[in-house]
N, C-alpha and C. Protein backbone atom coordinates (compact mmCIF):
# COMPACT_ATOMS: atom_id res chain seq x y z
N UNK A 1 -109.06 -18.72 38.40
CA UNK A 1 -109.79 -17.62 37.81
C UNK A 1 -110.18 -16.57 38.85
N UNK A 2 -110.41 -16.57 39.83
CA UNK A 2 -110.44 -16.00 40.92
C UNK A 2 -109.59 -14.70 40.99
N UNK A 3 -108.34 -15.24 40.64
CA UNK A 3 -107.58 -14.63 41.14
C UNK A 3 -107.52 -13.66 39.74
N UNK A 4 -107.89 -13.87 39.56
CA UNK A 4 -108.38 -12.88 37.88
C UNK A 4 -108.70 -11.34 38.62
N UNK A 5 -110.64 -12.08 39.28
CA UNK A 5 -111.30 -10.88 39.51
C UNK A 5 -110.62 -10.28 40.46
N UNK A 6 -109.29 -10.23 40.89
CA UNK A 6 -108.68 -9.31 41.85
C UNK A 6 -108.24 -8.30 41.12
N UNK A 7 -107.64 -7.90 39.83
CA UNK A 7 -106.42 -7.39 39.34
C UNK A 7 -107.33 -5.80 38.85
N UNK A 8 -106.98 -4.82 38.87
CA UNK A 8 -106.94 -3.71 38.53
C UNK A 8 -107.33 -3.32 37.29
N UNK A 9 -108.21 -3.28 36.50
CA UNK A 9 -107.97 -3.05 35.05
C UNK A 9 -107.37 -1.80 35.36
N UNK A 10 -106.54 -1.77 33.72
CA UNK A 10 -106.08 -0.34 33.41
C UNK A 10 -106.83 0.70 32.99
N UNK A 11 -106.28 2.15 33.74
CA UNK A 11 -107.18 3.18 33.50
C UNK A 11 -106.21 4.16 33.12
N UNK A 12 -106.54 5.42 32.18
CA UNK A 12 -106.08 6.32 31.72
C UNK A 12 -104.63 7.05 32.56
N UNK A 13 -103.38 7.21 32.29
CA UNK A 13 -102.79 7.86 33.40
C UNK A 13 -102.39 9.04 32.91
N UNK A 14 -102.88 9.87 31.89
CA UNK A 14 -102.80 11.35 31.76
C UNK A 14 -102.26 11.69 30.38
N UNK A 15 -101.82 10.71 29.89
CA UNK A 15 -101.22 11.03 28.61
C UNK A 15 -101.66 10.59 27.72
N UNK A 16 -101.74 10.37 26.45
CA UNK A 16 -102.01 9.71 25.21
C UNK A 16 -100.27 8.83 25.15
N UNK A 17 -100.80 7.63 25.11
CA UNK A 17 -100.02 6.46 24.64
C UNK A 17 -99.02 5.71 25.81
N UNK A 18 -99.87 5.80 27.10
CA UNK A 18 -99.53 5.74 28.11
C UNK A 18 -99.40 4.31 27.99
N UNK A 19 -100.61 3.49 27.25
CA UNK A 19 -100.68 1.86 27.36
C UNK A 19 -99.45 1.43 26.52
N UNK A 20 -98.48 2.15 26.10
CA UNK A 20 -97.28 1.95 25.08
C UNK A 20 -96.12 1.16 25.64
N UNK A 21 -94.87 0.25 25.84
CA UNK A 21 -94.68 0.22 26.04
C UNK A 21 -93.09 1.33 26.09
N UNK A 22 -92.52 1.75 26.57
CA UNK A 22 -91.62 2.37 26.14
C UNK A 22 -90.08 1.65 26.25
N UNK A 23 -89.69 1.61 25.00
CA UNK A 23 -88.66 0.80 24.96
C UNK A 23 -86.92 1.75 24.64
N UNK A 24 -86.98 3.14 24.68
CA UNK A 24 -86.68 3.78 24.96
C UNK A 24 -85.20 3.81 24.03
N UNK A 25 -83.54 3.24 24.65
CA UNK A 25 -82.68 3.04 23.69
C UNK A 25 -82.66 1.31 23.64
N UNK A 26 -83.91 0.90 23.40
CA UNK A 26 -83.26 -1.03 23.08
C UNK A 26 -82.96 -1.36 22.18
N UNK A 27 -81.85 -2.30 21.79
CA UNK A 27 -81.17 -1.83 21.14
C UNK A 27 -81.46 -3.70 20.62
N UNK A 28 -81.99 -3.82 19.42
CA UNK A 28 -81.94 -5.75 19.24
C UNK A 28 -80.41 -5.82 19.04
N UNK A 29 -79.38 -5.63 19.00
CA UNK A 29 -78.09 -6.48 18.90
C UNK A 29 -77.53 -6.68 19.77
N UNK A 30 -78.18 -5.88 21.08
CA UNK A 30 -77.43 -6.44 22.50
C UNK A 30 -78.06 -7.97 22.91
N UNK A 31 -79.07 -8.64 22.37
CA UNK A 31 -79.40 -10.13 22.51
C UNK A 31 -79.21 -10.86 21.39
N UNK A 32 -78.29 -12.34 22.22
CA UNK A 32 -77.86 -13.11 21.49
C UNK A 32 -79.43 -14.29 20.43
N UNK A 33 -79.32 -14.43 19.58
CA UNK A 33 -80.34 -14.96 18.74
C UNK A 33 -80.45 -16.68 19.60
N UNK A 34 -81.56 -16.92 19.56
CA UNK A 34 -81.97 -18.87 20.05
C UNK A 34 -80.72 -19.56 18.92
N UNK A 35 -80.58 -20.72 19.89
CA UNK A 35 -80.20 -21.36 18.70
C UNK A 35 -80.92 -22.47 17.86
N UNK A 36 -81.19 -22.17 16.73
CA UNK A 36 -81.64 -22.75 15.65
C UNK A 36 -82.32 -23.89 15.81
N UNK A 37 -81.25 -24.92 15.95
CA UNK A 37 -81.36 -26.29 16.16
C UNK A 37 -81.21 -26.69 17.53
N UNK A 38 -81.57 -25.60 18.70
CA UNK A 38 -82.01 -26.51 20.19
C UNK A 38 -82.90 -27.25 20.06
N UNK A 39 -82.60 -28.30 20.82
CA UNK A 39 -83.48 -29.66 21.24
C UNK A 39 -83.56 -30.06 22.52
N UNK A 40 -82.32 -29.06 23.46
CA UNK A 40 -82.73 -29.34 25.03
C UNK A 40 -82.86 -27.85 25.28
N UNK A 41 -84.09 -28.45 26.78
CA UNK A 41 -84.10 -26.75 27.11
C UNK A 41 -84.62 -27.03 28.76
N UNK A 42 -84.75 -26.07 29.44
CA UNK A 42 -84.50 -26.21 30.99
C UNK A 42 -85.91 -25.72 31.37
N UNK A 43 -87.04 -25.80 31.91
CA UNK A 43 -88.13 -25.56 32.12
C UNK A 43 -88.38 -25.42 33.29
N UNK A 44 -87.22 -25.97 34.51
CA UNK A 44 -87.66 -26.29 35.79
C UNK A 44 -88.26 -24.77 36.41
N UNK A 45 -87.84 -23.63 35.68
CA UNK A 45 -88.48 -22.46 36.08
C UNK A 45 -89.41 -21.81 36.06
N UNK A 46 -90.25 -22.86 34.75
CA UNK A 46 -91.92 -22.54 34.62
C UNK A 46 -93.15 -22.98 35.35
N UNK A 47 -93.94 -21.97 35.45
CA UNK A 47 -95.09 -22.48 36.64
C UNK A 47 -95.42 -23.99 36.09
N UNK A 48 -96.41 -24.44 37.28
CA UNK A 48 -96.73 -25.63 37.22
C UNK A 48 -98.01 -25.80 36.52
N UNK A 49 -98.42 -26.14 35.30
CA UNK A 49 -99.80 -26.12 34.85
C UNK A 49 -100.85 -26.61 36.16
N UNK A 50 -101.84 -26.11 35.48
CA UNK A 50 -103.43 -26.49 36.37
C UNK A 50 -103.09 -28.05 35.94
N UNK A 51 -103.78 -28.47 37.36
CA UNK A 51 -103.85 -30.38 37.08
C UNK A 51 -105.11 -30.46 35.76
N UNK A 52 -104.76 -31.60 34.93
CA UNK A 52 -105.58 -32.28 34.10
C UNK A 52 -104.99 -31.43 32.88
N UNK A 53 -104.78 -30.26 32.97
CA UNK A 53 -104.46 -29.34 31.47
C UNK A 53 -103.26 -30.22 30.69
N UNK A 54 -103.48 -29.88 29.49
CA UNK A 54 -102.44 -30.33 28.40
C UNK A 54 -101.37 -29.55 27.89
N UNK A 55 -100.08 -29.87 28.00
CA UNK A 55 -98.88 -28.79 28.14
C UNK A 55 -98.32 -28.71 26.96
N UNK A 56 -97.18 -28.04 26.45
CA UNK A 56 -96.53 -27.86 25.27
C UNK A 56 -95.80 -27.22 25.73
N UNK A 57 -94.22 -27.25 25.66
CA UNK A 57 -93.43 -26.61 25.95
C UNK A 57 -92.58 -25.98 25.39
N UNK A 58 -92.15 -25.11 24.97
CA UNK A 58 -91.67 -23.88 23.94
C UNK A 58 -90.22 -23.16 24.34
N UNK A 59 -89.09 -23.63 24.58
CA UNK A 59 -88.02 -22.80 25.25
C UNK A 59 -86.89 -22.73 23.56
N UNK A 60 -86.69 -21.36 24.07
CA UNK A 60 -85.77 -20.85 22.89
C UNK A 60 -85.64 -22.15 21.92
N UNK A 61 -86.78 -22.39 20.79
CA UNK A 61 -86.58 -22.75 19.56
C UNK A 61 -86.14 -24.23 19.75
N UNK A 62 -86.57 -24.85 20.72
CA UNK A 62 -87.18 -26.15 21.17
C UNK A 62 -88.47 -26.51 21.52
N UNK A 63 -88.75 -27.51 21.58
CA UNK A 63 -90.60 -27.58 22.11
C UNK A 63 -90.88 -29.55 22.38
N UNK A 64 -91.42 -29.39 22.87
CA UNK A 64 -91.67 -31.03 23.27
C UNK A 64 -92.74 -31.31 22.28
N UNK A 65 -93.21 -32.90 22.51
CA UNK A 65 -93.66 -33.51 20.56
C UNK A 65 -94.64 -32.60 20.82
N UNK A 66 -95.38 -32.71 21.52
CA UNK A 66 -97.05 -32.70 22.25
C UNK A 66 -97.64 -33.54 22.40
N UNK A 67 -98.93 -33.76 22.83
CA UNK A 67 -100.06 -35.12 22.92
C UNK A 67 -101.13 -34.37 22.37
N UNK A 68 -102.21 -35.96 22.24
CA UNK A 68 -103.27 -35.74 22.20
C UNK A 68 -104.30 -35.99 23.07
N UNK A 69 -105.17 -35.54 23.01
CA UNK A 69 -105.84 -34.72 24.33
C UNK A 69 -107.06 -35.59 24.06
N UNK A 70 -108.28 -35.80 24.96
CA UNK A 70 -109.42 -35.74 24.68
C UNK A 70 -110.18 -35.54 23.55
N UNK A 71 -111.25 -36.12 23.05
CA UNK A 71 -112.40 -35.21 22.52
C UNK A 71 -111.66 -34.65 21.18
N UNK A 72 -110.41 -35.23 20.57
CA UNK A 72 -109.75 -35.17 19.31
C UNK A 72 -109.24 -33.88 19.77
N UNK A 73 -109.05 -33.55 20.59
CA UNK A 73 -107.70 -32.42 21.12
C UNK A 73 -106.74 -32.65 20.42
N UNK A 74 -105.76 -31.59 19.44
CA UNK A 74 -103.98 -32.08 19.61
C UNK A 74 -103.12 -30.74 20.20
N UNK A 75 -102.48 -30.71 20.71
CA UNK A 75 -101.42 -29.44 21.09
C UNK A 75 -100.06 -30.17 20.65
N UNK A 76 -99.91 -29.37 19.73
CA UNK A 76 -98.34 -29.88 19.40
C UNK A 76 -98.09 -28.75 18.61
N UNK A 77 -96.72 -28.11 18.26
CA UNK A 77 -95.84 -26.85 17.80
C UNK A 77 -96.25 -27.32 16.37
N UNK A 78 -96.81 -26.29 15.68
CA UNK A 78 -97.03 -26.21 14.44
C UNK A 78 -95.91 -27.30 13.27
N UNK A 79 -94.58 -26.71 13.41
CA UNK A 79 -93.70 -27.87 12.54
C UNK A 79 -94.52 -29.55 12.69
N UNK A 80 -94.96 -29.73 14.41
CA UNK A 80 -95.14 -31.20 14.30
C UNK A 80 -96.51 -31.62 13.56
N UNK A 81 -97.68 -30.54 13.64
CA UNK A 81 -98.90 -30.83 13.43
C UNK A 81 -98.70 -30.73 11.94
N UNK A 82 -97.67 -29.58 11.48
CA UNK A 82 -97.50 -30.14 9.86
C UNK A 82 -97.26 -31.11 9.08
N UNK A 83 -96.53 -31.91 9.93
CA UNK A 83 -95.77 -33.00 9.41
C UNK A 83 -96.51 -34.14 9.88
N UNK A 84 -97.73 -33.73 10.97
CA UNK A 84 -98.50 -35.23 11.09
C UNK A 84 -99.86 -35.05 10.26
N UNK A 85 -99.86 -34.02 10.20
CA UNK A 85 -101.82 -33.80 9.96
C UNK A 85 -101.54 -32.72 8.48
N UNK A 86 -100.54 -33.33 7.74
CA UNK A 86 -101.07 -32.05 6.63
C UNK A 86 -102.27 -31.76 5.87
């Protein structure tokens, strides 16, 4: 958290709709769609959670089960919490 109070908030830079992103000619058919039914996915490129935190992992339209946590915690991808806890 620390490293929070370092960062810059944003301030006005002269225009109206400056906080916009501008996406200019993007075009959605130049990206290929997830596939559907992934069930493997490669993560080794995501930061490393804070120790003790509880993870869930989410890569193109895969996700791990989840656990349960503490103190009746659950983190798990909505499909699973549907199908355990309706």
């Amino acid at each position: 958290m620390a490293e929070t109070a370092l960062l810059e908030l944003p301030t006005f830079k002269g225009r109206p709709g400056w906080e916009f992103t501008e996406l200019g000619d993007f075009t959605l058919e130049a990206w290929e769609p997830a596939p559907a039914n992934g069930t493997e996915f490669d993560a080794t490129h995501l930061l490393e959670p804070p120790a003790g935190s509880i993870e869930l992992i989410q890569v193109d339209g895969a996700s791990t089960d989840g656990v349960a946590g503490g103190d009746g915690v659950l983190v798990l991808p909505l499909s699973v919490a549907r199908e355990r806890h309706a």
